[in-house]
Each structure stands twice: as C-alpha cells, then as structure tokens.
Protein backbone atom coordinates (compact mmCIF):
# COMPACT_ATOMS: atom_id res chain seq x y z
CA UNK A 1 -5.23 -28.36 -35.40
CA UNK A 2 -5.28 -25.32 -37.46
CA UNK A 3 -3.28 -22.23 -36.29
CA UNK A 4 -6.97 -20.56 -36.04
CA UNK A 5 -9.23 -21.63 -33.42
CA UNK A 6 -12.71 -20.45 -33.00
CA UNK A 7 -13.59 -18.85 -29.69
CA UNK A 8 -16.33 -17.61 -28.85
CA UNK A 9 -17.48 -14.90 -26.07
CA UNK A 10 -20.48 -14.85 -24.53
CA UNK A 11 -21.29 -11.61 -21.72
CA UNK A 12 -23.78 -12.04 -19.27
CA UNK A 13 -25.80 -9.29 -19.59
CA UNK A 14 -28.16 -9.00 -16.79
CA UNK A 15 -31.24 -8.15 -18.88
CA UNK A 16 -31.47 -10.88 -20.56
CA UNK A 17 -32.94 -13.99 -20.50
CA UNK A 18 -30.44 -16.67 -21.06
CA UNK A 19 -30.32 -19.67 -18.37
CA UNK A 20 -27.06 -20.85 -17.86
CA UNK A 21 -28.19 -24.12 -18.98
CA UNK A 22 -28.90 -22.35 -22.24
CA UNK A 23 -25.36 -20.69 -22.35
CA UNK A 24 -24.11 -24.22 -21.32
CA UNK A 25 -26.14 -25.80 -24.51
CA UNK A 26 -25.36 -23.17 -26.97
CA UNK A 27 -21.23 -23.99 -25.88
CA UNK A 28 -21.80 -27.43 -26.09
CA UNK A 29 -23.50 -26.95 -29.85
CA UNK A 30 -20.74 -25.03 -31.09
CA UNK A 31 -18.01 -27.20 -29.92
CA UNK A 32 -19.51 -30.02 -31.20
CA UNK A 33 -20.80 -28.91 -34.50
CA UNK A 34 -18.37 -25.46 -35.48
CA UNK A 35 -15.30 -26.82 -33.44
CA UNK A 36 -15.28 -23.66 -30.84
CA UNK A 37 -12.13 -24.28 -28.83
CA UNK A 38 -12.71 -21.61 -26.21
CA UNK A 39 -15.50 -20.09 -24.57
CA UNK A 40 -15.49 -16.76 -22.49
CA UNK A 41 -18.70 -15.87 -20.09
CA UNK A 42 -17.30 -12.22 -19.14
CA UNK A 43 -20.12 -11.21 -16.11
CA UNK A 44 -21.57 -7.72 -17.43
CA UNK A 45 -20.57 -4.38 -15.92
CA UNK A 46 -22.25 -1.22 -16.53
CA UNK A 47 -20.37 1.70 -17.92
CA UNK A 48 -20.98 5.39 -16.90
CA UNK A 49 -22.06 7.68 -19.42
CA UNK A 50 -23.29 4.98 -21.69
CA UNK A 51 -26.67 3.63 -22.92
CA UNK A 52 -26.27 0.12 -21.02
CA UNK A 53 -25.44 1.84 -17.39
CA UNK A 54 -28.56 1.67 -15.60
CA UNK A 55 -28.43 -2.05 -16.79
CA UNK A 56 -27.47 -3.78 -13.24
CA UNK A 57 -24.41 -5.95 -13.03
CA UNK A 58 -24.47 -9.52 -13.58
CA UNK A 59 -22.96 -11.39 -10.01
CA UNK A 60 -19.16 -12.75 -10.40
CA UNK A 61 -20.20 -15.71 -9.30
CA UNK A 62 -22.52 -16.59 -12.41
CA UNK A 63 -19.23 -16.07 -14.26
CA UNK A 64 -17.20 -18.46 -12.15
CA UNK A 65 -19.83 -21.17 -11.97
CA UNK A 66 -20.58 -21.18 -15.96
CA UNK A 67 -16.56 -21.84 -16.53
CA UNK A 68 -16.37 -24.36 -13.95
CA UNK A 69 -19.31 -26.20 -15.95
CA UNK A 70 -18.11 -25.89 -19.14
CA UNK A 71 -14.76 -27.26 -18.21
CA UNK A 72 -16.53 -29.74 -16.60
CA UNK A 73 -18.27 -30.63 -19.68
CA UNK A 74 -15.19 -30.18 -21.73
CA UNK A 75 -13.24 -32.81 -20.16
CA UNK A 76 -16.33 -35.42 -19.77
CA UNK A 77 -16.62 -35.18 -23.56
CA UNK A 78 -13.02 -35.62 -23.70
CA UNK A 79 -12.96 -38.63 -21.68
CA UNK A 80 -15.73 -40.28 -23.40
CA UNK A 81 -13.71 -39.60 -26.74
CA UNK A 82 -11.22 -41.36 -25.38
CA UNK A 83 -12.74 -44.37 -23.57
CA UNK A 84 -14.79 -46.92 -25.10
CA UNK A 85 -17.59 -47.21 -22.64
CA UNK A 86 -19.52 -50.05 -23.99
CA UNK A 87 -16.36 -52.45 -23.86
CA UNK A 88 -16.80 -51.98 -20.12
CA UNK A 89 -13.14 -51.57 -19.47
C-alpha cells in the first residue's frame, strides 16, 4: 500500500439532504472505485458568530450509527475478498 491513503470526510450538515444510505453508497463507491481507505462522518455543530449558526446540529447518534455501518460494510467486503463463496466452503 502506498504511504498515501485517500480519506475522505464527510460532515453531516443538518440542512441537507443526504440519507445515510446515500452517505453509505457514496463510501462504498469510493472505496471501491478511488481506493478511499478511511471515511470520517463528523455530526455538524454550529459555530457562533458565523454564517452556518442558526443551522441546527446534526444528532451524535447519526454520527455513531453511519461508522458502525460502514465498518460493517468494510469488513463484509473484506470477508467476501477473502472467501470464495461459490466453492461453498
């Protein structure tokens, strides 16, 4: 593996319209097709005294679930790298 690694942060902004399931994709893509080795999913936070802080917070919890999918996902692909599933072994 190459000493740089493409990683990738995505925030949840709570105006927009992204389903985690679309988040989840878009990971999935870029792993797949532009070897991304890391994705963040830092949950939004408004700032005082800045244009985004009437924007309202995105829940922690959002941010803990979409990690605990995509390393989910992460190791099924790995698995299925690893095991061939048609031999039925």
């Amino acid at each position: 593996m190459s000493i740089f690694q493409l990683i990738f942060n995505f925030v949840l902004d709570g105006g927009s319209d992204e389903s985690d399931l679309e988040l989840l994709s878009t990971t999935d893509w870029l792993m797949k097709n532009v070897r991304l080795t890391r994705a963040y999913y830092p949950a939004f936070q408004p700032i005082r005294d800045t244009s985004l802080e009437n924007k309202p917070a995105v829940d922690p919890i959002r941010e803990h679930r979409l990690y605990e999918a995509s390393f989910l996902l992460f190791y099924i692909d790995a698995l299925n790298d690893k095991t061939d599933l048609s031999s039925g072994v």
